[in-house]
Protein backbone atom coordinates (compact mmCIF):
# COMPACT_ATOMS: atom_id res chain seq x y z
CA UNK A 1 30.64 -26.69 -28.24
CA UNK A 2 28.68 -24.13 -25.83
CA UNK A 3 27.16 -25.35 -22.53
CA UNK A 4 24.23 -23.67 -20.93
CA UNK A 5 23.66 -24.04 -17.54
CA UNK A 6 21.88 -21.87 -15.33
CA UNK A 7 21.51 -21.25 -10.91
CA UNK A 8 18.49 -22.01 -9.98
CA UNK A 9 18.87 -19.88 -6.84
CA UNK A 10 19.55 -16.70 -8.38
CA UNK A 11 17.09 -16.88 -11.22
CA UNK A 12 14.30 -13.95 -10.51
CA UNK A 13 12.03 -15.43 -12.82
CA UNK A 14 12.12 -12.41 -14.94
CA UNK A 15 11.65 -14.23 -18.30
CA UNK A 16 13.90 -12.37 -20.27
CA UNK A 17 15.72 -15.73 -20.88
CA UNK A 18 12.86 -17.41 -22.85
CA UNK A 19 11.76 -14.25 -24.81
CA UNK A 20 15.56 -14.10 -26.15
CA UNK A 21 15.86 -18.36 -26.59
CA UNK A 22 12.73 -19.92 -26.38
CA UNK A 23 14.41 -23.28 -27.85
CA UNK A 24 16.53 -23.39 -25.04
CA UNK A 25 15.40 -21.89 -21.87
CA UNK A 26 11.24 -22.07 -20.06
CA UNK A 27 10.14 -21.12 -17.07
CA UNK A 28 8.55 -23.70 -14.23
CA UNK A 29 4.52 -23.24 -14.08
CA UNK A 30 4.47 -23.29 -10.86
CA UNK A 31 7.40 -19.90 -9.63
CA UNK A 32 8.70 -19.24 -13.10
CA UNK A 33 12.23 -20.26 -12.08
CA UNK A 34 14.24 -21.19 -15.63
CA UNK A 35 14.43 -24.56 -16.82
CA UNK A 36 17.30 -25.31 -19.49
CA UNK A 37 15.74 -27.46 -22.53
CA UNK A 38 19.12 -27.85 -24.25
CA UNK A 39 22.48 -27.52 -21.91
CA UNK A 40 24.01 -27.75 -25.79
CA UNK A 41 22.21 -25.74 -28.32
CA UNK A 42 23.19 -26.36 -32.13
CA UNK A 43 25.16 -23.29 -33.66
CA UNK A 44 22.65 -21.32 -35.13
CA UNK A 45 21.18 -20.73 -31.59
CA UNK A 46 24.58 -19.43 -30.11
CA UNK A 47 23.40 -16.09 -30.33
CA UNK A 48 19.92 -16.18 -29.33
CA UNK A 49 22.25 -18.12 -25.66
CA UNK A 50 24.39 -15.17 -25.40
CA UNK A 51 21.49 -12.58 -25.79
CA UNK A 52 20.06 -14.73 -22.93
CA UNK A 53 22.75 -14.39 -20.61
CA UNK A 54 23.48 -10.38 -21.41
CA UNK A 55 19.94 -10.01 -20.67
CA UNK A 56 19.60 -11.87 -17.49
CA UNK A 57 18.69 -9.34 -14.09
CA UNK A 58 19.50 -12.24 -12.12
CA UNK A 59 23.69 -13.05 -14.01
CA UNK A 60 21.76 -16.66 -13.02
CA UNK A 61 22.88 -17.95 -16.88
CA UNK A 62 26.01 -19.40 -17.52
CA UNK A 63 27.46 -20.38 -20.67
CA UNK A 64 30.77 -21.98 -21.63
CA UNK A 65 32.26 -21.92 -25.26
């Protein structure tokens, strides 16, 4: 099963994250830091996770398979 989790800290608020995985990643209203919607997204969103974390400036994703 993958886990998603994310540093709050390093995230630049880029939003590269929810462009690639909107189902599992948004961005706070207020500084656009990411927010993780599912820590344990269902197989058929494994990719669209992994194309998150490649495309994160910030290497603030991390996810465990």
């Amino acid at each position: 099963m993958m886990k998603v989790t994310v540093d709050q800290d390093k995230c630049a608020s880029s939003g590269n994250c929810v462009m690639h995985a909107p189902e599992i990643f948004d961005q706070r209203d207020d500084d656009g830091v990411v927010v993780v919607l599912d820590e344990n997204p269902p197989a058929d969103q494994a990719d669209n996770a992994r194309k998150a974390e490649a495309g994160c400036p910030a290497l603030a994703i991390h996810i465990e398979e």
